[in-house]
Protein backbone atom coordinates (compact mmCIF):
# COMPACT_ATOMS: atom_id res chain seq x y z
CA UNK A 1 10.20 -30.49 7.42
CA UNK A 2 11.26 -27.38 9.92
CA UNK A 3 8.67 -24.04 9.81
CA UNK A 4 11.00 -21.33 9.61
CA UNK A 5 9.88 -18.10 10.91
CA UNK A 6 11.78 -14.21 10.67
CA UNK A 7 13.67 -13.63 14.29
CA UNK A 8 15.77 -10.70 13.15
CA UNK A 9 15.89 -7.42 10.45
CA UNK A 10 18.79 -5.57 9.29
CA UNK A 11 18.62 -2.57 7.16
CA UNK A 12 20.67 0.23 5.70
CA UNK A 13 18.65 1.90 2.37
CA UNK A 14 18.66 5.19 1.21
CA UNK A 15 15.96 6.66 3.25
CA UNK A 16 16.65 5.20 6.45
CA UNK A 17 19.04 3.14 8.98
CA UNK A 18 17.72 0.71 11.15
CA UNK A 19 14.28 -0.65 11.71
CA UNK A 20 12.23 2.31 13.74
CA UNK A 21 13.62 4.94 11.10
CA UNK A 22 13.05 2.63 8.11
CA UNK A 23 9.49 2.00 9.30
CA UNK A 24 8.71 5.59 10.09
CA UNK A 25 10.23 6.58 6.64
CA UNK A 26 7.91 3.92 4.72
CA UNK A 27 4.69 5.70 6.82
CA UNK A 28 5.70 8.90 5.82
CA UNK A 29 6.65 8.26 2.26
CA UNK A 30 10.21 9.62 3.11
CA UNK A 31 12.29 9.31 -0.26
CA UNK A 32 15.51 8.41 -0.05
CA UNK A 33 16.24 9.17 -3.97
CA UNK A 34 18.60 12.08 -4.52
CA UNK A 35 20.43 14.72 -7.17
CA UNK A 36 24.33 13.15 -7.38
CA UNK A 37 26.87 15.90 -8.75
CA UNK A 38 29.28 12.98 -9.76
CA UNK A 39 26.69 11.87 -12.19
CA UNK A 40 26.15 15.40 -13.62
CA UNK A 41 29.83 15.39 -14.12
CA UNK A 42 30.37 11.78 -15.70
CA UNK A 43 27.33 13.60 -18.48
CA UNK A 44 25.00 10.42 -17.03
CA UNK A 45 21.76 10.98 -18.29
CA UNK A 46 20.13 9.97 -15.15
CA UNK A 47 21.74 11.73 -12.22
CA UNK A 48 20.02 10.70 -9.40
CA UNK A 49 20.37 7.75 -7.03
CA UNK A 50 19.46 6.10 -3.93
CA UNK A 51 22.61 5.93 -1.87
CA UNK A 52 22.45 5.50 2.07
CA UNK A 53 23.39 8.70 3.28
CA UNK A 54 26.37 9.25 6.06
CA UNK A 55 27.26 5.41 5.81
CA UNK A 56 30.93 6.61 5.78
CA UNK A 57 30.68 8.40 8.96
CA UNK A 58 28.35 4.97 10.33
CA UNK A 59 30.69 2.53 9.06
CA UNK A 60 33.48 3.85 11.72
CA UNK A 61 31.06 2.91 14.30
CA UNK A 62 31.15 0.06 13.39
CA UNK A 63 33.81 -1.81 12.12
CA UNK A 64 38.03 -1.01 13.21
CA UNK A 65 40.37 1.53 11.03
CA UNK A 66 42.24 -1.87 9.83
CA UNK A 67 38.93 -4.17 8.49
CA UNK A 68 37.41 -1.06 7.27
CA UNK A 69 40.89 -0.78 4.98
CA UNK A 70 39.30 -4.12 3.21
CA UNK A 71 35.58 -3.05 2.80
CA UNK A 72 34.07 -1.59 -0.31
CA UNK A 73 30.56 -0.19 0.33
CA UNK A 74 29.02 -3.30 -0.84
CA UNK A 75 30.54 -5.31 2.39
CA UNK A 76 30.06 -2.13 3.93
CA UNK A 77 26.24 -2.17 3.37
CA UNK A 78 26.17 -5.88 4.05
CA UNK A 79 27.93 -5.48 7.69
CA UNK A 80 25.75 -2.91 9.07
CA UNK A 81 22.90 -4.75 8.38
CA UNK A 82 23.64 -7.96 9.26
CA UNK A 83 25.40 -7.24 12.54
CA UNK A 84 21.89 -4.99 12.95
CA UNK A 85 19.78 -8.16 11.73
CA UNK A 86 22.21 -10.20 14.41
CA UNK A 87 21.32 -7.91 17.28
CA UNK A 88 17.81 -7.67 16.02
CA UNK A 89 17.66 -11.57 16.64
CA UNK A 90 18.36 -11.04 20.43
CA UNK A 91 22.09 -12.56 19.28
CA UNK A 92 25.06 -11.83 21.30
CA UNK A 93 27.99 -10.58 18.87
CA UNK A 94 30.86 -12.65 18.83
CA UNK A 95 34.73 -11.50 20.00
CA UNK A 96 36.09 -10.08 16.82
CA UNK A 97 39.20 -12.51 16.93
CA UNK A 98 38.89 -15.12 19.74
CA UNK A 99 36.09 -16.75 20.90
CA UNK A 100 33.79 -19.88 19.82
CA UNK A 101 32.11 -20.32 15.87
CA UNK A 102 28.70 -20.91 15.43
CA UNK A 103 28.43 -23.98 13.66
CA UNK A 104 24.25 -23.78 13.56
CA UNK A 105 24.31 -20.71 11.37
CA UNK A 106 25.08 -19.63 7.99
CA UNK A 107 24.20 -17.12 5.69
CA UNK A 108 22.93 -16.66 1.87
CA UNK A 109 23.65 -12.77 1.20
CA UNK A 110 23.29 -12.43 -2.70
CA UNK A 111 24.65 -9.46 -4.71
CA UNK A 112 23.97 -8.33 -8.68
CA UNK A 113 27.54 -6.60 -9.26
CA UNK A 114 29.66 -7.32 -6.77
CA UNK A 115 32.52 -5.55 -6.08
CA UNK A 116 33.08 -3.24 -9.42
CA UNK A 117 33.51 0.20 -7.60
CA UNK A 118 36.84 -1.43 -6.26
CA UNK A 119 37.68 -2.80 -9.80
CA UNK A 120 36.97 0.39 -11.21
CA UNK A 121 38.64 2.89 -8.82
CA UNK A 122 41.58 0.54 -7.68
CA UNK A 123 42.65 -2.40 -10.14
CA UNK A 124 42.09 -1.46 -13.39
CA UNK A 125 43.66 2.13 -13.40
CA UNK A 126 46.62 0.73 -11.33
CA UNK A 127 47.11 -2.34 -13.77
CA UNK A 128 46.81 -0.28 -17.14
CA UNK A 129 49.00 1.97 -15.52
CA UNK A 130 51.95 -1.26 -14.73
CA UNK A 131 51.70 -0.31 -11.01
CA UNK A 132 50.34 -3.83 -10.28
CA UNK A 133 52.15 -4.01 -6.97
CA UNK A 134 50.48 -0.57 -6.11
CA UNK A 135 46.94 -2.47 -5.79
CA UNK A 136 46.61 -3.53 -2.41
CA UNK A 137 46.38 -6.44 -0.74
CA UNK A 138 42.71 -6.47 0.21
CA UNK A 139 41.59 -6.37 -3.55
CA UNK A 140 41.33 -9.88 -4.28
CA UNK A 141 39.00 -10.19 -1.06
CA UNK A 142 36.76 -6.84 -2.23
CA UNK A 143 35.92 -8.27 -5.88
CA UNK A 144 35.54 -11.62 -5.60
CA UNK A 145 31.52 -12.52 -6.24
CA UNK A 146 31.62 -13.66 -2.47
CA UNK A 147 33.09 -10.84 -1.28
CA UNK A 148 29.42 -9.85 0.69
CA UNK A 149 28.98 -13.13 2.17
CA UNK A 150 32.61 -13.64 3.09
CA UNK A 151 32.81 -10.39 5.11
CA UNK A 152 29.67 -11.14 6.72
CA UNK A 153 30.79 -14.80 8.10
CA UNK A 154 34.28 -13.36 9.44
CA UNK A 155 32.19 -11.13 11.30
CA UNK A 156 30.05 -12.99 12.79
CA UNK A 157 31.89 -16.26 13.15
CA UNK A 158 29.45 -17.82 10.86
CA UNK A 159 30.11 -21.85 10.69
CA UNK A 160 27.13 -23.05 8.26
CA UNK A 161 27.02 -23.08 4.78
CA UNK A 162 28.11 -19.15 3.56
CA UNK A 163 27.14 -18.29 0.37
CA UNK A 164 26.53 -15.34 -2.33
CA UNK A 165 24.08 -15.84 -4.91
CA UNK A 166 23.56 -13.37 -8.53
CA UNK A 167 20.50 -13.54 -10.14
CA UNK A 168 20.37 -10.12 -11.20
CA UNK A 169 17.19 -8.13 -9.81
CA UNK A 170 15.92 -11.06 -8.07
CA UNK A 171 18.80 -11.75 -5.97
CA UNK A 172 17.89 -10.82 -2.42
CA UNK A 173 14.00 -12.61 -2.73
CA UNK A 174 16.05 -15.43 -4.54
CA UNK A 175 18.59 -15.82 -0.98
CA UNK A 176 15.29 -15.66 1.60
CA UNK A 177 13.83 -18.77 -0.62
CA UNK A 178 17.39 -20.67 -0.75
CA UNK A 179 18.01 -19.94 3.24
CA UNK A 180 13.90 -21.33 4.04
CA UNK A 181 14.73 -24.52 1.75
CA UNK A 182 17.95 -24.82 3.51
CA UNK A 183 16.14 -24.81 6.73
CA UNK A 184 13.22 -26.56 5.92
CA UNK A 185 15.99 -29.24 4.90
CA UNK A 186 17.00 -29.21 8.00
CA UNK A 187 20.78 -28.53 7.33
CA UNK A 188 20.82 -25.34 9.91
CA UNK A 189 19.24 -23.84 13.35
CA UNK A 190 19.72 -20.22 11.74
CA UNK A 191 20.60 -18.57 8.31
CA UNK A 192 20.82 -14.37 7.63
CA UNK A 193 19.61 -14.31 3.97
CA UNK A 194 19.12 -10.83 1.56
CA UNK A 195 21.09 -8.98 -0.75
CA UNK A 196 23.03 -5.95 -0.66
CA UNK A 197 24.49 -3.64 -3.82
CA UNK A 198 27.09 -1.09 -3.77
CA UNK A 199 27.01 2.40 -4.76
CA UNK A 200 29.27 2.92 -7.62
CA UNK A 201 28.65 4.63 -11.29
CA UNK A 202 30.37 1.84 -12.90
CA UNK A 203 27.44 -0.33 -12.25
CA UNK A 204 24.71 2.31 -13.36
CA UNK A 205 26.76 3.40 -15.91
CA UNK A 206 25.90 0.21 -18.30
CA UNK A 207 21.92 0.70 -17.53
CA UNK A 208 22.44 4.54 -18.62
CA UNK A 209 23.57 3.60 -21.63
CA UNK A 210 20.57 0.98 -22.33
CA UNK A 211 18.23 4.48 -21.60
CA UNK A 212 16.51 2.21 -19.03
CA UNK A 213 17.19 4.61 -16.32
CA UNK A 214 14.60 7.57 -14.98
CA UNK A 215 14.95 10.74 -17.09
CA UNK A 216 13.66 14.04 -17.14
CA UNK A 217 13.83 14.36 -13.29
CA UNK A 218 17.59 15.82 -12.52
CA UNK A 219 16.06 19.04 -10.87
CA UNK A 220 13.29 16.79 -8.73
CA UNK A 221 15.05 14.06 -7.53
CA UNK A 222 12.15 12.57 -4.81
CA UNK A 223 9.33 12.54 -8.44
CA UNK A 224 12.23 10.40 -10.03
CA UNK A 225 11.29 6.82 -9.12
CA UNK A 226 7.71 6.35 -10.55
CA UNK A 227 6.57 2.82 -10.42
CA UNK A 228 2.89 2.28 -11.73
CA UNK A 229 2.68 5.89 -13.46
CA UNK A 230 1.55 6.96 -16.57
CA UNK A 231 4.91 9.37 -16.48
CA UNK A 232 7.40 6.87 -15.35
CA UNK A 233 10.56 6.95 -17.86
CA UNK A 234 12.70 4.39 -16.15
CA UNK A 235 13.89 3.11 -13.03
CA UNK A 236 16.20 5.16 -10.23
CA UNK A 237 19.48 3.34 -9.30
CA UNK A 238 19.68 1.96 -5.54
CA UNK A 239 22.42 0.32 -3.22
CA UNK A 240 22.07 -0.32 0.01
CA UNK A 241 21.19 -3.72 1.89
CA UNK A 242 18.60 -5.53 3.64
CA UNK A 243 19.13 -8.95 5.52
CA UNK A 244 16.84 -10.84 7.58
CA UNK A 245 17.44 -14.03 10.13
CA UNK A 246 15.25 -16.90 9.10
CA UNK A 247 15.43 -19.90 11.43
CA UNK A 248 13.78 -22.81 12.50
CA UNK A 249 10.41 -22.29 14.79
CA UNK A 250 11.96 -24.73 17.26
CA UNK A 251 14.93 -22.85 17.64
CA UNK A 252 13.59 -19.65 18.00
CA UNK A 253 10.88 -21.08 20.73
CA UNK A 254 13.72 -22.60 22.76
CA UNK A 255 16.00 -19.23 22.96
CA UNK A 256 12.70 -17.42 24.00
CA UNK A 257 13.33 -15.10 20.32
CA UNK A 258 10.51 -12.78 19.25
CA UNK A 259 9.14 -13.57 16.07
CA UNK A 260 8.10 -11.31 13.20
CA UNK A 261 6.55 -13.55 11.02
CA UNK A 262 6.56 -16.66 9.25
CA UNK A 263 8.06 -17.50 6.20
CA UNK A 264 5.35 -20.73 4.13
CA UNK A 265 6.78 -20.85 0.89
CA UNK A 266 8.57 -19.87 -2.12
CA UNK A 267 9.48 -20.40 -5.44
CA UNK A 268 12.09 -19.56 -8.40
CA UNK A 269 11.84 -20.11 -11.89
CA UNK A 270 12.96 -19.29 -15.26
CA UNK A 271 10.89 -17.92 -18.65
CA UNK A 272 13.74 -19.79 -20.68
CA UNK A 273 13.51 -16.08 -22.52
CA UNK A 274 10.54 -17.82 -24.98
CA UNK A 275 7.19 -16.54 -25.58
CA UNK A 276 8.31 -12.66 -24.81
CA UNK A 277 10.65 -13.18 -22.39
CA UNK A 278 14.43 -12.14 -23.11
CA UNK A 279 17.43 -11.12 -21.20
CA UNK A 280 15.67 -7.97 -20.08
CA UNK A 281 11.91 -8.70 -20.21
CA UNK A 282 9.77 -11.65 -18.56
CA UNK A 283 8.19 -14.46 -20.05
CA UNK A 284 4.78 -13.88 -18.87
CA UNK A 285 4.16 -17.66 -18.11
CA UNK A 286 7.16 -18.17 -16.49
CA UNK A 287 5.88 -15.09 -13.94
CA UNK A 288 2.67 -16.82 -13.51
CA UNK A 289 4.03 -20.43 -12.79
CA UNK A 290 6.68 -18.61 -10.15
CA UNK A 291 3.70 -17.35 -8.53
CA UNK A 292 1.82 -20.76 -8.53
CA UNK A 293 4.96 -22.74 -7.26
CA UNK A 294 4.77 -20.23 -4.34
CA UNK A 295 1.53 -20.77 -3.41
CA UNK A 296 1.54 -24.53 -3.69
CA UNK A 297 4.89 -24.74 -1.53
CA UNK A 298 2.93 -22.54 0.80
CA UNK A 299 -0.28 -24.74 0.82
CA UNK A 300 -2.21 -21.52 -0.06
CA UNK A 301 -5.33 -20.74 -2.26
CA UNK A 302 -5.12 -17.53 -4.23
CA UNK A 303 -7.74 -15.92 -2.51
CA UNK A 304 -5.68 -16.14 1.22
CA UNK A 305 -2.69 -13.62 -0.44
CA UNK A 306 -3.71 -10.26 1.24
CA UNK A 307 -0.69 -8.10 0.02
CA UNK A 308 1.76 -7.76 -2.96
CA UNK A 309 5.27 -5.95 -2.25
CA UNK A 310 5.94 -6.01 -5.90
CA UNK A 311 8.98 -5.59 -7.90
CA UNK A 312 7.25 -2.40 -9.65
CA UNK A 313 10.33 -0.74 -11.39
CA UNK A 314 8.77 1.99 -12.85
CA UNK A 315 9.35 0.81 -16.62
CA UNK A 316 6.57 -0.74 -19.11
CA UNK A 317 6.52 -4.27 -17.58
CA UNK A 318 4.31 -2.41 -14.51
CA UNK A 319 1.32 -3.21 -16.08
CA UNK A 320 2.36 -6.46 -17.17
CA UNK A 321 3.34 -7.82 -13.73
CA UNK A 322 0.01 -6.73 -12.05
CA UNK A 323 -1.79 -8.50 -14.99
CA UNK A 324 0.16 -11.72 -14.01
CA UNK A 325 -0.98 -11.83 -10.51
CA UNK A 326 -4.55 -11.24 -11.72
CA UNK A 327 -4.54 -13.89 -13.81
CA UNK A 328 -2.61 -16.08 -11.07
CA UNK A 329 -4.73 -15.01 -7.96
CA UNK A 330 -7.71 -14.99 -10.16
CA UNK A 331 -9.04 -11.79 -8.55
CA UNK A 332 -11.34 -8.70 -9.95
CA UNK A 333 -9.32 -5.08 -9.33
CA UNK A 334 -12.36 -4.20 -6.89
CA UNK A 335 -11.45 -7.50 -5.11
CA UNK A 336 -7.40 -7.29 -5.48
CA UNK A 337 -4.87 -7.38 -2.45
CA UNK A 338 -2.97 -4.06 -1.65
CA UNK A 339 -0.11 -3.70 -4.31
CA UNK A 340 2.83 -1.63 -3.83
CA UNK A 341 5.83 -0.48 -4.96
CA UNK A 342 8.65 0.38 -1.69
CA UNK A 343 11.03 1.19 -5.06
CA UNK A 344 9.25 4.31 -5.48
CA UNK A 345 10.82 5.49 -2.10
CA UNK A 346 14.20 3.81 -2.39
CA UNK A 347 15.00 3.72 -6.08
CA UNK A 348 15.86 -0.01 -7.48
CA UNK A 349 18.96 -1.47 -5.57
CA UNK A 350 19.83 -3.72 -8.06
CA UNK A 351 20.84 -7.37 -6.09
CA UNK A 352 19.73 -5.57 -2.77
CA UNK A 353 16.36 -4.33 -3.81
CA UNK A 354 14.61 -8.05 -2.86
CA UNK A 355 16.73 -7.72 0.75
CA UNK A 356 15.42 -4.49 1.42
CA UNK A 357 12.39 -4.74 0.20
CA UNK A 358 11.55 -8.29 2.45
CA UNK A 359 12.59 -6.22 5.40
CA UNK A 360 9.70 -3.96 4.41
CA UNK A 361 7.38 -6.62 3.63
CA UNK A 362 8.17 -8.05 7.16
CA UNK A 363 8.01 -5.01 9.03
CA UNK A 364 4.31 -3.74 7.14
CA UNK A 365 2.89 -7.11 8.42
CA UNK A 366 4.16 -7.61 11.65
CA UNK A 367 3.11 -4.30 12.42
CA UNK A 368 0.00 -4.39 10.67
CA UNK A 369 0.12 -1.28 7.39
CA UNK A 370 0.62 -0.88 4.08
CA UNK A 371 2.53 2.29 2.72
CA UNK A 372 1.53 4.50 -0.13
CA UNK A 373 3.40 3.76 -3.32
CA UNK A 374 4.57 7.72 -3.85
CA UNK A 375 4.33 9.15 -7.12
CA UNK A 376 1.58 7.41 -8.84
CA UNK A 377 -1.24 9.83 -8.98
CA UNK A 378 -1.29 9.79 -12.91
CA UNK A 379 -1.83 5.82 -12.73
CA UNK A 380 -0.94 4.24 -15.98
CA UNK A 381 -4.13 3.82 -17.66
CA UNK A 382 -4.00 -0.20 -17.35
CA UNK A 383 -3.91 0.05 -13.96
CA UNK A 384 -6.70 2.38 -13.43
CA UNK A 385 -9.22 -0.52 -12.37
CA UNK A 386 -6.86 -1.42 -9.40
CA UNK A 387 -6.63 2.61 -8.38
CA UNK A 388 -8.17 1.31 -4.76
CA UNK A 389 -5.88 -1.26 -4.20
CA UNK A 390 -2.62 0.78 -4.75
CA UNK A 391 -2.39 3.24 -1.67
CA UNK A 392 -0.90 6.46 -2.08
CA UNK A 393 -0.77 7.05 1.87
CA UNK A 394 0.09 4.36 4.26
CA UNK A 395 -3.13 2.39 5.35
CA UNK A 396 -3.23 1.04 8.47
CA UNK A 397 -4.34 -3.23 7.36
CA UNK A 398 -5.03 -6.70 9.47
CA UNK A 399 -3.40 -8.33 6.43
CA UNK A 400 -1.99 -11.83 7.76
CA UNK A 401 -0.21 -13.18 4.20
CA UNK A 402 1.62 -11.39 2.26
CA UNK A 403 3.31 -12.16 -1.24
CA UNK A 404 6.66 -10.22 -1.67
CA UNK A 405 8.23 -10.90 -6.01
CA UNK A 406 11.54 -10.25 -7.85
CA UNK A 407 11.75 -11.08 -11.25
CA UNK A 408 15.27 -10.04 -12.73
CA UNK A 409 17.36 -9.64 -16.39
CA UNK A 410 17.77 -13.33 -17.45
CA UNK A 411 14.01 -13.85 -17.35
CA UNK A 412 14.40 -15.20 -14.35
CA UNK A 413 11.74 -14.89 -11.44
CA UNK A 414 10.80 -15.27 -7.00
CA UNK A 415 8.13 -15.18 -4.80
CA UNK A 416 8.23 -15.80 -1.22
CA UNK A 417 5.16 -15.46 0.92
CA UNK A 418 5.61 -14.08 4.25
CA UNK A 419 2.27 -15.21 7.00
CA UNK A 420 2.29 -12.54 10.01
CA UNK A 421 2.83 -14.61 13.24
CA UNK A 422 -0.01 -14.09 16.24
């Protein structure tokens, strides 16, 4: 069984591109949330977003006049990061016609809704309309569930196993686990694993109309995303992408790569939407055994887990989740590991957030802080006996483990623990 440790990062989110800016902007508690006119115009009750900003102008660095013709911002999102995460890894990129494929790596890039701003703005106008022939003939390729993965192997020359997985808000932590047991299996040298989510109002648009989305803060756009506060009144909407390179410790040591950190175990899991879980709330047990899979993949005890990136969405399940790793880790609030929320800076991004937000995770412990979950100052009064374990300013930590969850509509739930590498 292969240790599989993090070579490379990748990341495009709304507050930052790249790993020195994203870094800085987690320090500084840069948000990336913002007012979006189209929203005020389309009568959205929530009307701001995280979106990356300038990715058009980026994306023609990047990629040639004719591929870019067959990218929605989904694949857009997805390429930036991974060809980042690829040159991150100390990776040479590949000729982008000729030239060798590499038949030691694959990838596991997962998405929530893949591919609807395409649907929305191209094929289903131009089919109601009978100007089928008018569609294109890059749509097929933008919409299809793969569509993230797919662009991401041409460009790369990926020869493994490529792959998209959809489970909802856990995607991205749900691809890290599948790309470690795919390692640990021993069925590939390398595998670039996260999600990524497009901007488009024709995904938000559904969670608008379940009133699940942040209200109330149109005119205050970086108060919006609220995760842990007594105020919070729904979650922000995100896109964006985050993608990491997990591969085997033997590989990286003979190519000389620098390693971040080290990735001991994970687990998924479904609450089978019993015993309060449904399609849009967990099954508390089901959290709590997704937890305790983790740890025993990981050979861990729960008092070795020294900080929780957690999936913190800023609705009433906040409380809920931090009671679940109390009663998992076993731990009083005066004794409890740093918990934070990096959604409070970056909105939720849907099948992206888990991508992003293990980037984060792997860049606080590798380079040893936690940062302030913003907007929290009114905690919600459950979580008042953890108030000095949830940072509102970045604190600088020798944390060595840390646990980074997703749990996503469909009751279904990961955790992958992350071990800094010295």
């Amino acid at each position: 069984m292969n240790r599989v440790v993090i070579t490379g990062l990748g990341v495009l989110a709304p507050n930052a591109h790249g790993l020195e800016d994203f870094e800085q902007a987690l320090r500084e508690g840069r948000s990336g949330v913002r007012h979006l006119p189209r929203l005020e115009e389309l009568n959205f009750s929530c009307q701001v977003a995280g979106v990356p900003q300038g990715y058009e102008e980026l994306a023609r660095e990047y990629f040639a006049p004719d591929r870019l013709v067959a990218m929605n911002s989904g694949m857009i999102f997805t390429g930036i990061a991974g060809i980042d995460c690829w040159r991150d890894a100390g990776l040479p990129l590949p000729d982008p016609v000729e030239g060798p494929v590499d038949w030691e790596t694959g990838a596991v890039i997962g998405t929530g809704v893949g591919g609807v701003d395409t649907l929305g703005e191209v094929v289903f106008p131009r089919v109601k309309e009978g100007r089928v022939r008018r569609i294109g003939s890059t749509s097929v390729e933008q919409t299809m569930s793969s569509a993230v993965s797919g662009c991401l192997g041409g460009l790369l020359a990926l020869g493994g196993q490529v792959t998209t997985n959809s489970s909802a808000c856990t995607t991205g932590t749900e691809a890290v686990i599948q790309a470690w047991w795919h390692l640990k299996a021993g069925r590939a040298r390398r595998m670039l694993a996260g999600g990524a989510e497009g901007a488009s109002e024709y995904t938000w648009g559904g969670f608008d109309a379940m009133r699940v989305l942040a209200r109330g803060f149109n005119d205050r756009p970086e108060e919006a995303s609220r995760p842990m506060s007594a105020s919070a009144s729904g979650f922000v909407p995100g896109s964006g992408a985050g993608i990491l390179m997990l591969e085997t410790l033997e590989s990286a040591q003979e190519r000389g790569a620098r390693i971040y950190a080290e990735v001991l175990g994970g687990h998924v899991n479904c609450g089978g939407q019993r015993n309060g879980g449904s399609t849009t709330a967990p099954n508390p047990e089901g959290v709590r055994r997704c937890i305790q899979g983790a740890l025993a993949s990981a050979g861990l005890s729960p008092d070795e887990i020294d900080a929780i990136n957690g999936h913190l969405t800023a609705t009433m399940a906040d409380p809920l989740e931090v009671q679940n790793w109390a009663a998992v880790l076993q731990r009083d609030p005066k004794n409890f590991p740093w918990i934070n929320s990096t959604k409070s800076l970056i909105g939720h991004g849907l099948g992206a957030a888990g991508g992003m937000e293990c980037v984060a995770s792997v860049l606080q412990l590798s380079r040893g802080f936690v940062h302030g979950s913003a907007n929290c100052q009114d905690l919600h009064p459950a979580l008042e006996p953890y108030a000095t374990r949830i940072p509102h300013q970045t604190c600088e930590t020798d944390a060595r483990i840390l646990a980074k969850a997703s749990f996503g509509f469909g009751d279904v739930n990961g955790c992958v623990l992350f071990r800094k590498w010295e």
